[in-house]
PDB file of N, CA and C in Angstrom:
ATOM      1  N   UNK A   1      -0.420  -0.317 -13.615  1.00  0.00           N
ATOM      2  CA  UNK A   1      -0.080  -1.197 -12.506  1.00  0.00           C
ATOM      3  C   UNK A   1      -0.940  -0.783 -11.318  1.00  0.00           C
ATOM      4  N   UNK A   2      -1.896  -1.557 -10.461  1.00  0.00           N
ATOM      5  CA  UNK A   2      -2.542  -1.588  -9.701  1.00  0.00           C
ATOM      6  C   UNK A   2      -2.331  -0.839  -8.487  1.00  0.00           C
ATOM      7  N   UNK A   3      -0.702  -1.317  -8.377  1.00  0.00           N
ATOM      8  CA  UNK A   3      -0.603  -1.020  -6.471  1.00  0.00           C
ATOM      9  C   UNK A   3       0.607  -0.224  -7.004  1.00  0.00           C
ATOM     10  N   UNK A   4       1.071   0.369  -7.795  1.00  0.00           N
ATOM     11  CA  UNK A   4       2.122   0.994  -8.167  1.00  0.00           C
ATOM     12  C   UNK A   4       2.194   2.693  -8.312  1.00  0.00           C
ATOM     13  N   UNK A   5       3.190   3.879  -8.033  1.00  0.00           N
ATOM     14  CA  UNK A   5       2.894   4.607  -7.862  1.00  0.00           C
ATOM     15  C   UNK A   5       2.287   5.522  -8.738  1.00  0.00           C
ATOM     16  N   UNK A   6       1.786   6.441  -8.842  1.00  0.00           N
ATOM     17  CA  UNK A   6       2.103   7.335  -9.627  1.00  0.00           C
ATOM     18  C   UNK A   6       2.156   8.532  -9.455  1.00  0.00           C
ATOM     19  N   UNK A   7       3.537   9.219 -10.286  1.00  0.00           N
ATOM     20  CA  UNK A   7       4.538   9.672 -10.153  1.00  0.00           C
ATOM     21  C   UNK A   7       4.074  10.814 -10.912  1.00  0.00           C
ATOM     22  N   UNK A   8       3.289  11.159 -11.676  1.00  0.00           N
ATOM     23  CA  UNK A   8       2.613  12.330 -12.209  1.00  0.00           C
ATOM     24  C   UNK A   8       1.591  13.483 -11.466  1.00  0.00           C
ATOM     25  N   UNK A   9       1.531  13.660 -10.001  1.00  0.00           N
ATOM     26  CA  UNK A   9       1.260  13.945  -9.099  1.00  0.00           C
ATOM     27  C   UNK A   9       1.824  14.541  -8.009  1.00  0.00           C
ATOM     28  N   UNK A  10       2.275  15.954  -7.511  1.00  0.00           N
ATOM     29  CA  UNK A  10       3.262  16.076  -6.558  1.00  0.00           C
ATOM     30  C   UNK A  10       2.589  15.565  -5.368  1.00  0.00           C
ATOM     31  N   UNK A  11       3.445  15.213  -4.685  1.00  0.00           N
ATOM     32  CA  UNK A  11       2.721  15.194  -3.305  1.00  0.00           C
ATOM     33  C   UNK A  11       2.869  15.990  -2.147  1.00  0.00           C
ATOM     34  N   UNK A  12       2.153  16.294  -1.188  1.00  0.00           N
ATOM     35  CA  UNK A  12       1.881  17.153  -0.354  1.00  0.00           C
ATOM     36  C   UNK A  12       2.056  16.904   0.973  1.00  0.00           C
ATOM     37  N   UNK A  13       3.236  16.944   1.484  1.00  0.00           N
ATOM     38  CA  UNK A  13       3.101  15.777   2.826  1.00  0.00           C
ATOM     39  C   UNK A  13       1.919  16.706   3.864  1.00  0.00           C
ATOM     40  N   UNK A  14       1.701  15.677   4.875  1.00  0.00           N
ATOM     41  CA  UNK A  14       0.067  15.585   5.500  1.00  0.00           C
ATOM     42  C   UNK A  14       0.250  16.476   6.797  1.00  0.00           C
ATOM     43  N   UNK A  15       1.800  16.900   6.821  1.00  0.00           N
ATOM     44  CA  UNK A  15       2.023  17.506   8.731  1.00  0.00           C
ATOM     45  C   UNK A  15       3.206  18.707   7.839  1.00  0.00           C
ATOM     46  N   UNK A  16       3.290  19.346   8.636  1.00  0.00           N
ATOM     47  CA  UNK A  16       4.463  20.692   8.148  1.00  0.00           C
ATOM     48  C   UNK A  16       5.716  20.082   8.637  1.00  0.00           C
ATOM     49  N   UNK A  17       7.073  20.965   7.831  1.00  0.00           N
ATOM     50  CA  UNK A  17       7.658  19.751   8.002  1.00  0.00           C
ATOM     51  C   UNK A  17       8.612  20.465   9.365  1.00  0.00           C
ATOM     52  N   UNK A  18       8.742  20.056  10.693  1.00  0.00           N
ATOM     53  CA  UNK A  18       9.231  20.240  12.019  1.00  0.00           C
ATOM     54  C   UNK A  18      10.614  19.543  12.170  1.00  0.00           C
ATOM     55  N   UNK A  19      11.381  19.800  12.820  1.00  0.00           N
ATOM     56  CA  UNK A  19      12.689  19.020  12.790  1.00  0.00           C
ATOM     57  C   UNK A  19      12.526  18.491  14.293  1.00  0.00           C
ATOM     58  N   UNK A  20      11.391  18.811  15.053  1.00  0.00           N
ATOM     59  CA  UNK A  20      11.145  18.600  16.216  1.00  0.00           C
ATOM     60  C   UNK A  20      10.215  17.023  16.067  1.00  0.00           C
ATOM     61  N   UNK A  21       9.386  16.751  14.802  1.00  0.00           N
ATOM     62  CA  UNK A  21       8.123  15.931  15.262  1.00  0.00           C
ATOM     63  C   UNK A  21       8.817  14.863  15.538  1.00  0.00           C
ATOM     64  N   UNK A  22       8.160  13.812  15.888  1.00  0.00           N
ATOM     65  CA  UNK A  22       8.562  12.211  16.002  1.00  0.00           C
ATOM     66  C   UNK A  22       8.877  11.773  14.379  1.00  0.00           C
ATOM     67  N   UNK A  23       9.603  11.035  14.322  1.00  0.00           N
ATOM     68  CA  UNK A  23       9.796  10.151  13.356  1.00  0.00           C
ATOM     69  C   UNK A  23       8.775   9.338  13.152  1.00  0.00           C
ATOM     70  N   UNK A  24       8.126   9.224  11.673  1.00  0.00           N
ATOM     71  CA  UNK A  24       6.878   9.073  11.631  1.00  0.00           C
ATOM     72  C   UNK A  24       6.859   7.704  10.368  1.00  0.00           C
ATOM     73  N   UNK A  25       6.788   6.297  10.909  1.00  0.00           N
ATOM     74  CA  UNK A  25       6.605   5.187  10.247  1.00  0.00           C
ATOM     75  C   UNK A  25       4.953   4.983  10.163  1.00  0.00           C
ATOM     76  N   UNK A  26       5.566   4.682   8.628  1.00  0.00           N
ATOM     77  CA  UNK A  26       4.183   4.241   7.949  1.00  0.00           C
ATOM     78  C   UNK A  26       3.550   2.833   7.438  1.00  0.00           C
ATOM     79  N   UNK A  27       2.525   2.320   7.622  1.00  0.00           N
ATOM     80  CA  UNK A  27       1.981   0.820   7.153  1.00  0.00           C
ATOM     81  C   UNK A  27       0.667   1.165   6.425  1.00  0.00           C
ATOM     82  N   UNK A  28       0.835   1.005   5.175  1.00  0.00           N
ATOM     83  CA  UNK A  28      -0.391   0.964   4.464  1.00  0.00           C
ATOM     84  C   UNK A  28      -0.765   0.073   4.164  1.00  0.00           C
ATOM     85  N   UNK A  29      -2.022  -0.907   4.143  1.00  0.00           N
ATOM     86  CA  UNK A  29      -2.583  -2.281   3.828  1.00  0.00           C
ATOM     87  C   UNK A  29      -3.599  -2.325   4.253  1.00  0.00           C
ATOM     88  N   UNK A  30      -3.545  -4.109   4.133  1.00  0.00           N
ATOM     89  CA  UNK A  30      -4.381  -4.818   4.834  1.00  0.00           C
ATOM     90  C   UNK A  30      -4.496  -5.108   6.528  1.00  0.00           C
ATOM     91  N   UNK A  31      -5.518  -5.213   6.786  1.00  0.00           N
ATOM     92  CA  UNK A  31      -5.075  -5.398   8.612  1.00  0.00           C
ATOM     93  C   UNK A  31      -5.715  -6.342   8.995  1.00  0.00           C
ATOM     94  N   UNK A  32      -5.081  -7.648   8.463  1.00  0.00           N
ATOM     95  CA  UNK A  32      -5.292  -8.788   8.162  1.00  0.00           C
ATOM     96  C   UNK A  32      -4.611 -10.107   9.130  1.00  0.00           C
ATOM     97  N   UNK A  33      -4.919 -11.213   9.184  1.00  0.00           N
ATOM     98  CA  UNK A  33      -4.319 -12.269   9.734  1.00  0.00           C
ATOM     99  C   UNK A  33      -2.668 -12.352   9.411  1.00  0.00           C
ATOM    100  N   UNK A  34      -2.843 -12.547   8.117  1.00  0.00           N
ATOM    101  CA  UNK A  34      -1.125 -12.089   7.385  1.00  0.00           C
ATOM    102  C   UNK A  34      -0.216 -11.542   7.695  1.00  0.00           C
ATOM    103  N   UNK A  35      -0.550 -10.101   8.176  1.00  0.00           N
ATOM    104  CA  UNK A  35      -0.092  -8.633   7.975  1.00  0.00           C
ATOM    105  C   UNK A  35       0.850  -8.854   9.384  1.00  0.00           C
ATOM    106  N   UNK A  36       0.565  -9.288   9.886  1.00  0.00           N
ATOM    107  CA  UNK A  36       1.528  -9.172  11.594  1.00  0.00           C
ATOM    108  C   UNK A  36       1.489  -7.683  12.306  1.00  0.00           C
ATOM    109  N   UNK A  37       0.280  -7.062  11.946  1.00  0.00           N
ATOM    110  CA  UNK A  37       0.338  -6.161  12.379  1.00  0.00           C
ATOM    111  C   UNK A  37       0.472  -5.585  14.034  1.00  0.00           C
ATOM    112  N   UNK A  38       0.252  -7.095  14.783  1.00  0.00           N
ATOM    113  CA  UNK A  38       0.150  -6.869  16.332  1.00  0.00           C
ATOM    114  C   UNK A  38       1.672  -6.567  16.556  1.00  0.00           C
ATOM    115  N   UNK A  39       2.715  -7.229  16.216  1.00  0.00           N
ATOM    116  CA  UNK A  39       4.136  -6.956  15.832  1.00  0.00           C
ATOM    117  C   UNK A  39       3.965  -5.117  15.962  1.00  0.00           C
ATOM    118  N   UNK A  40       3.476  -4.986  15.119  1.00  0.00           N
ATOM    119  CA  UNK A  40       3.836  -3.001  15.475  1.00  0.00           C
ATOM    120  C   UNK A  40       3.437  -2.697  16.228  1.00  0.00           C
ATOM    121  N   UNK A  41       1.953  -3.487  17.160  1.00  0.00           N
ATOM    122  CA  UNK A  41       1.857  -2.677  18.534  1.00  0.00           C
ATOM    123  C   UNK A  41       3.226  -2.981  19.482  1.00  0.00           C
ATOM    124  N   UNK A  42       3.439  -4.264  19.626  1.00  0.00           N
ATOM    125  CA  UNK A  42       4.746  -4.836  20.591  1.00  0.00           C
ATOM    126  C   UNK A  42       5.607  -3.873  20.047  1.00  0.00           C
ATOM    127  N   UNK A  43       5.900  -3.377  19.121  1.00  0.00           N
ATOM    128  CA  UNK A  43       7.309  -2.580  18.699  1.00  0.00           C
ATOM    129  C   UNK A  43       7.256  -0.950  19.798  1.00  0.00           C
ATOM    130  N   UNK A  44       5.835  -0.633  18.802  1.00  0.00           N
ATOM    131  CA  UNK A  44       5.078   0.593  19.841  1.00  0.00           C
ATOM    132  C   UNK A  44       5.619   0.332  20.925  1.00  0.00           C
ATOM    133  N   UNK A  45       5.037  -0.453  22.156  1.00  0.00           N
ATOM    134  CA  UNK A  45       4.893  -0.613  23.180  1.00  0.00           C
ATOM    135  C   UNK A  45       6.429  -0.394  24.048  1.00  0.00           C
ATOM    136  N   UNK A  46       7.249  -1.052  23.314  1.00  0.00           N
ATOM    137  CA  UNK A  46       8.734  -1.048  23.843  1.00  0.00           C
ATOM    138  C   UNK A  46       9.333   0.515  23.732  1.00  0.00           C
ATOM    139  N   UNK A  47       8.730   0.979  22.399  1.00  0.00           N
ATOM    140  CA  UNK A  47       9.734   2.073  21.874  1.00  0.00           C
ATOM    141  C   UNK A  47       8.901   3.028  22.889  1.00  0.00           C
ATOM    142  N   UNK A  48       7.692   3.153  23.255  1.00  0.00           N
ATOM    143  CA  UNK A  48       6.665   4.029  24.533  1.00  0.00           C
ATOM    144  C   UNK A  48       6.403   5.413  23.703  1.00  0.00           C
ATOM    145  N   UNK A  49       5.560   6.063  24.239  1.00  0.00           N
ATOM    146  CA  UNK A  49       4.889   6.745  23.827  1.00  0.00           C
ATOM    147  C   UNK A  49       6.084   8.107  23.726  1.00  0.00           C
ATOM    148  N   UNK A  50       7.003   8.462  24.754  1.00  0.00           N
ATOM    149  CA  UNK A  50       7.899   9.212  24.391  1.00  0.00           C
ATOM    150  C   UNK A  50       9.210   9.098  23.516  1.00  0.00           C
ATOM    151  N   UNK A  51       8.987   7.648  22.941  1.00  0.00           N
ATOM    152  CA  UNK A  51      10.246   7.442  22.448  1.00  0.00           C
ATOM    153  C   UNK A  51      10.613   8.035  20.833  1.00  0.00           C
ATOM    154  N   UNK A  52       9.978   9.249  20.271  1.00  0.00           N
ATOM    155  CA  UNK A  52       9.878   9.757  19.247  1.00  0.00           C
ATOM    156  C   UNK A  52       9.578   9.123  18.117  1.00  0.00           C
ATOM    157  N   UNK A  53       8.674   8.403  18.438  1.00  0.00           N
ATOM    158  CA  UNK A  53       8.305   7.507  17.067  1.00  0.00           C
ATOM    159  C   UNK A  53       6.785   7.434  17.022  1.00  0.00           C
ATOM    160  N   UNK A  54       6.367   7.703  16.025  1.00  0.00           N
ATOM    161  CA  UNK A  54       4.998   7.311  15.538  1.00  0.00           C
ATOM    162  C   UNK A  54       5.232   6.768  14.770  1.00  0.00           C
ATOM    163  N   UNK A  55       3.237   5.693  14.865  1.00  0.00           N
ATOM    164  CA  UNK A  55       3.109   4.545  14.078  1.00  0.00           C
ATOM    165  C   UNK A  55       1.981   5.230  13.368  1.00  0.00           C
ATOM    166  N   UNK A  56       1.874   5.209  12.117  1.00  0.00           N
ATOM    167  CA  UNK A  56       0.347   5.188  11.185  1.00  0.00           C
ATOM    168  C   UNK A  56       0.104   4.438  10.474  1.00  0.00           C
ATOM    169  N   UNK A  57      -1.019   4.033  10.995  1.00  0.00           N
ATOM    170  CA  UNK A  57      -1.480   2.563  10.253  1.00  0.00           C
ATOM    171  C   UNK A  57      -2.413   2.757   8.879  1.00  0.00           C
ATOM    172  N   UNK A  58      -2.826   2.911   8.287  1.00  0.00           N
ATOM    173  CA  UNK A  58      -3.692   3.115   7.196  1.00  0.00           C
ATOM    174  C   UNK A  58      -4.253   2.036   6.166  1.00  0.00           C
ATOM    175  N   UNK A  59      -5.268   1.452   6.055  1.00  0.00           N
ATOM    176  CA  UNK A  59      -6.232   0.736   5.868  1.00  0.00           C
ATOM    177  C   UNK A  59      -7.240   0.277   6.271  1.00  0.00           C
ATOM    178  N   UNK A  60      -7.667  -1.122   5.971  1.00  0.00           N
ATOM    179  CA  UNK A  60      -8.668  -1.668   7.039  1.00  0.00           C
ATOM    180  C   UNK A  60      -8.617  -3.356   6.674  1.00  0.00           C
ATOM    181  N   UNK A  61      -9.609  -4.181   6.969  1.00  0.00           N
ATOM    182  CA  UNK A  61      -9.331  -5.499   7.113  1.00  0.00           C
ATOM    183  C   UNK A  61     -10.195  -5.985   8.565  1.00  0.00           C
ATOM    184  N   UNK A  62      -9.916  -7.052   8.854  1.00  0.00           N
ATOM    185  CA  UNK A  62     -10.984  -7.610   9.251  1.00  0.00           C
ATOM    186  C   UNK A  62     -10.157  -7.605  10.941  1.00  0.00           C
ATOM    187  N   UNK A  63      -9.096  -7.387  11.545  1.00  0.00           N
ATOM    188  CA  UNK A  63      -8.458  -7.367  12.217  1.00  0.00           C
ATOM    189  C   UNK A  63      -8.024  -6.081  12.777  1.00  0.00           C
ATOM    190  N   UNK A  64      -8.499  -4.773  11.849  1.00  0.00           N
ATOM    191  CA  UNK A  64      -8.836  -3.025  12.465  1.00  0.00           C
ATOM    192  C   UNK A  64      -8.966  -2.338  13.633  1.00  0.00           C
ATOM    193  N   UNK A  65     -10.358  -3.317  13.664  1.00  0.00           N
ATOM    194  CA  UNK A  65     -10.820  -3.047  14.880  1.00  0.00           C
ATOM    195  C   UNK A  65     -10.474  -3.713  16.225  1.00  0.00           C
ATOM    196  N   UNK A  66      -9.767  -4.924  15.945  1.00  0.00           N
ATOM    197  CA  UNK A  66      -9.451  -5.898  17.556  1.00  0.00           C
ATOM    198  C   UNK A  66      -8.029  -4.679  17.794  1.00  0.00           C
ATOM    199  N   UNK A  67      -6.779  -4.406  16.318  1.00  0.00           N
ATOM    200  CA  UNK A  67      -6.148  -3.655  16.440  1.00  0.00           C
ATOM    201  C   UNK A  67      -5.961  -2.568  17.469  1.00  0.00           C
ATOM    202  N   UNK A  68      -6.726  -1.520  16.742  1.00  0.00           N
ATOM    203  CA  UNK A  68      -7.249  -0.214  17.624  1.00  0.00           C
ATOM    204  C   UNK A  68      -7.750  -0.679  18.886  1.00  0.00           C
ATOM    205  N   UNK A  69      -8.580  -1.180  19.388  1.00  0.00           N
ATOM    206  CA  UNK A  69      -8.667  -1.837  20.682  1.00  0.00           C
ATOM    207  C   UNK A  69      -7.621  -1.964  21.416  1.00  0.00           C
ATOM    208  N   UNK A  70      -6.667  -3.279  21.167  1.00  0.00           N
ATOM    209  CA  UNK A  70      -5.696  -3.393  22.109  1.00  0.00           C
ATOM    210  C   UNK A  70      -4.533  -1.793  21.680  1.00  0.00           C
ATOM    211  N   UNK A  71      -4.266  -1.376  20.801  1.00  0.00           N
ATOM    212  CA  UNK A  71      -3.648   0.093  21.226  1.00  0.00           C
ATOM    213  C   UNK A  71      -4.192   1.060  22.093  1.00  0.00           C
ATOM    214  N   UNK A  72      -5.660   0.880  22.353  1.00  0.00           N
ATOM    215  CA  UNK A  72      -6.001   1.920  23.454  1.00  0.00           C
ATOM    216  C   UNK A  72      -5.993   1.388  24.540  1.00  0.00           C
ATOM    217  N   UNK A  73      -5.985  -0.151  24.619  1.00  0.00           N
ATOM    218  CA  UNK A  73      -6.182  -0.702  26.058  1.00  0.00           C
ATOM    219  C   UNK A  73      -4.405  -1.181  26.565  1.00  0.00           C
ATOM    220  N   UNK A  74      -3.598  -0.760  25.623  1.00  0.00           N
ATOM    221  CA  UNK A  74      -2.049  -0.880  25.975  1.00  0.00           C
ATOM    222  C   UNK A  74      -1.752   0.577  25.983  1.00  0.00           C
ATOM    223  N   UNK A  75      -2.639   1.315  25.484  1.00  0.00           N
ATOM    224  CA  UNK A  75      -2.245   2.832  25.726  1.00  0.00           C
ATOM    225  C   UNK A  75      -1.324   3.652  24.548  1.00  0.00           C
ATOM    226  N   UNK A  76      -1.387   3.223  23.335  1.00  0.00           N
ATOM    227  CA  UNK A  76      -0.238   3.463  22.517  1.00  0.00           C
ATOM    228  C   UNK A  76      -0.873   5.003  21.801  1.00  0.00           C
ATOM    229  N   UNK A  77      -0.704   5.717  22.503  1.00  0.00           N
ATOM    230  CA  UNK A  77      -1.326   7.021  21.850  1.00  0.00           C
ATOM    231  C   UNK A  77      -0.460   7.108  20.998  1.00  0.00           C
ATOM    232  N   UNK A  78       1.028   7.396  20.600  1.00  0.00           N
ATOM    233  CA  UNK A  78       1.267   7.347  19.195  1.00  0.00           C
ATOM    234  C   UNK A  78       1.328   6.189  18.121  1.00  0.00           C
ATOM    235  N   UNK A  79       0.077   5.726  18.490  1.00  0.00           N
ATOM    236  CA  UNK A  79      -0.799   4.763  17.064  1.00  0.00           C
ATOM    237  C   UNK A  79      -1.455   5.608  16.442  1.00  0.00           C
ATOM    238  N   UNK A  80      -1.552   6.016  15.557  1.00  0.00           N
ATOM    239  CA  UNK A  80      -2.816   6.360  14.546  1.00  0.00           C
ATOM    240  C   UNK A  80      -3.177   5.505  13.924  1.00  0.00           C
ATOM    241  N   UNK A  81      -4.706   5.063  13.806  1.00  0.00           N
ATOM    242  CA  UNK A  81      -5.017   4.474  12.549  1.00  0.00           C
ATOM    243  C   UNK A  81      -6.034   5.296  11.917  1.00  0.00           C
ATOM    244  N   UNK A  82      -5.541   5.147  10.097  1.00  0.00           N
ATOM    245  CA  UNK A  82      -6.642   5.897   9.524  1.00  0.00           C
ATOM    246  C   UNK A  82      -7.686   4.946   8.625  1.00  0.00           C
ATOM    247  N   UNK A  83      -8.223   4.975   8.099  1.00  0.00           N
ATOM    248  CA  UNK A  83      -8.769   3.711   7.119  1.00  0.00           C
ATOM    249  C   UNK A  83      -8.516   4.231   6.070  1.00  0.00           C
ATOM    250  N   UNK A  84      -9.318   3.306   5.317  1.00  0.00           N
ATOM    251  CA  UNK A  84      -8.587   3.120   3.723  1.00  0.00           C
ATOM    252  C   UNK A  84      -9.034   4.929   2.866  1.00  0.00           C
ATOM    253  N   UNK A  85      -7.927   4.924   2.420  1.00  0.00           N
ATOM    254  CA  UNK A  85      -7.622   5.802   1.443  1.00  0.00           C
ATOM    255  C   UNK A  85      -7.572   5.655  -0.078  1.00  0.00           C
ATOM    256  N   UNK A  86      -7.994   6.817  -0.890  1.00  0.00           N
ATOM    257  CA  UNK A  86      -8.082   6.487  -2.430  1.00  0.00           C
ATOM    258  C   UNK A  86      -6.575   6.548  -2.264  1.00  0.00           C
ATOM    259  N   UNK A  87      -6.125   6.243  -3.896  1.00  0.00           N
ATOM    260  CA  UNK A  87      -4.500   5.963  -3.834  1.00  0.00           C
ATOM    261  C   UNK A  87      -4.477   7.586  -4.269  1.00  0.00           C
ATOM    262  N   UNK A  88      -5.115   8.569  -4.795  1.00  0.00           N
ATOM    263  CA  UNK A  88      -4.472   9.706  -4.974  1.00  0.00           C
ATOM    264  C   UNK A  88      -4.589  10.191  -3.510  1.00  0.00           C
ATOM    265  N   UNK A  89      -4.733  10.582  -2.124  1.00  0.00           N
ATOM    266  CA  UNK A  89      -4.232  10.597  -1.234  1.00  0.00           C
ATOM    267  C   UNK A  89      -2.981   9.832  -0.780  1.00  0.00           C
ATOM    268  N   UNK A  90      -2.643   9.012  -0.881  1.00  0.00           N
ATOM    269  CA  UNK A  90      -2.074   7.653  -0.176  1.00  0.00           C
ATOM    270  C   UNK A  90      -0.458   8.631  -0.601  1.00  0.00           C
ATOM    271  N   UNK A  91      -0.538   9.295  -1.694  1.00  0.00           N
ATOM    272  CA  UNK A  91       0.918   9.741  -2.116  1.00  0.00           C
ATOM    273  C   UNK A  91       1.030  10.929  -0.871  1.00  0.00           C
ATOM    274  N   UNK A  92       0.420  11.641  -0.293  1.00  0.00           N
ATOM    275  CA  UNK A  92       0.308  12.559   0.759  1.00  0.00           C
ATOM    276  C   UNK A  92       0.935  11.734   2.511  1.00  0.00           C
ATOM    277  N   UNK A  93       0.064  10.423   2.279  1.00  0.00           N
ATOM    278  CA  UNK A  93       0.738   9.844   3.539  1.00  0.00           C
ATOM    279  C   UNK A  93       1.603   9.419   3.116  1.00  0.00           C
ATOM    280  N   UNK A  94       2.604   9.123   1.986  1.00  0.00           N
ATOM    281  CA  UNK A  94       4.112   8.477   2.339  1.00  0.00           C
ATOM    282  C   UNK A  94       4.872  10.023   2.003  1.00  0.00           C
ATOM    283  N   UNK A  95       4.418  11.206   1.812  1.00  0.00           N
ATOM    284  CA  UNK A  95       5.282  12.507   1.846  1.00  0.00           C
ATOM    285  C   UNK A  95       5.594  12.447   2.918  1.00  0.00           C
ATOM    286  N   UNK A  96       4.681  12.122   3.647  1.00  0.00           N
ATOM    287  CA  UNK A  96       4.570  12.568   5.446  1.00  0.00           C
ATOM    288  C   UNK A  96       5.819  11.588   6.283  1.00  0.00           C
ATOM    289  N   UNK A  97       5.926  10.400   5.502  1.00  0.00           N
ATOM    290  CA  UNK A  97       6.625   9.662   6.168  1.00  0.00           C
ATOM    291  C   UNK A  97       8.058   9.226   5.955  1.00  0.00           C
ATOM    292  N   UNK A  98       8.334   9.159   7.386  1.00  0.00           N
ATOM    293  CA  UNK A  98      10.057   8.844   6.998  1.00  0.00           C
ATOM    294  C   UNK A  98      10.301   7.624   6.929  1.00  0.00           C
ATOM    295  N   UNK A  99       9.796   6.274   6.999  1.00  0.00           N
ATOM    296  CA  UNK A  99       9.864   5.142   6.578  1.00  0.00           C
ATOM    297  C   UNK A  99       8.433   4.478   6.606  1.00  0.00           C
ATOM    298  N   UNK A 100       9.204   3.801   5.596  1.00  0.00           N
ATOM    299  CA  UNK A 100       7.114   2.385   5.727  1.00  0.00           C
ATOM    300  C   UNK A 100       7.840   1.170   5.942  1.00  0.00           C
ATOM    301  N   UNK A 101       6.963   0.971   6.672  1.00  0.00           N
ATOM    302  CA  UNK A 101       6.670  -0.361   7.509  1.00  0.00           C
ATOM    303  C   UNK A 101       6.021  -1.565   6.576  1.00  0.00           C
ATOM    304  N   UNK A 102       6.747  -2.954   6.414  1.00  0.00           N
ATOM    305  CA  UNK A 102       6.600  -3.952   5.630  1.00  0.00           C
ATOM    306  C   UNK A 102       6.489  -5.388   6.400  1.00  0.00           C
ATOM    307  N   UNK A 103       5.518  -5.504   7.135  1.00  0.00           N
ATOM    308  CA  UNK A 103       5.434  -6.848   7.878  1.00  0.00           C
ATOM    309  C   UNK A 103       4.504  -7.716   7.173  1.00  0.00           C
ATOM    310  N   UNK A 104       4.935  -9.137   7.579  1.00  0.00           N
ATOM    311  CA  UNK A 104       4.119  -9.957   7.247  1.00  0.00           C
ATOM    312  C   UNK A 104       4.330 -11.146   8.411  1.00  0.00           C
TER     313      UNK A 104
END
């Protein structure tokens, strides 16, 4: 299965694990017309940079770069975006994370 996990692999989450860090939501995809990804900056934006939440974005798409743009020009320092990842990493960023993010 293509987009499916696999489970023969431990995974390694990507940050040590702190009872202090932000709560750390994850979006792996496309960053696409589809994707509604501007939706997670507006979410960002409300929840603010101290509000213990990080966003990590991970992929790419044709909409990446306008992305990252308006997060630095709204200021959303806890945005990360990373680009695309092989899928044997990809099991490392959802160790890391305490929920994923499913917009469309």
């Amino acid at each position: 299965v293509p987009n499916g996990a696999d489970t023969t692999h431990p995974a390694a989450p990507m940050l040590p694990d702190d009872p202090a860090r932000p709560l750390t939501l994850v979006y792996a995809g496309a960053h696409g017309p589809a994707n509604g990804l501007d939706r997670v900056l507006d979410a960002a934006e409300r929840i603010g940079v101290d509000g213990g939440v990080r966003f990590l974005m991970v992929g790419d798409g044709p909409l990446r770069q306008s992305l990252q743009d308006a997060a630095a020009e709204r200021r959303l320092d806890h945005v990360t975006f990373v680009g695309s990842l092989p899928k044997a990493e990809l099991r490392n960023v959802f160790a890391t994370a305490d929920a994923g993010l499913m917009v469309l």
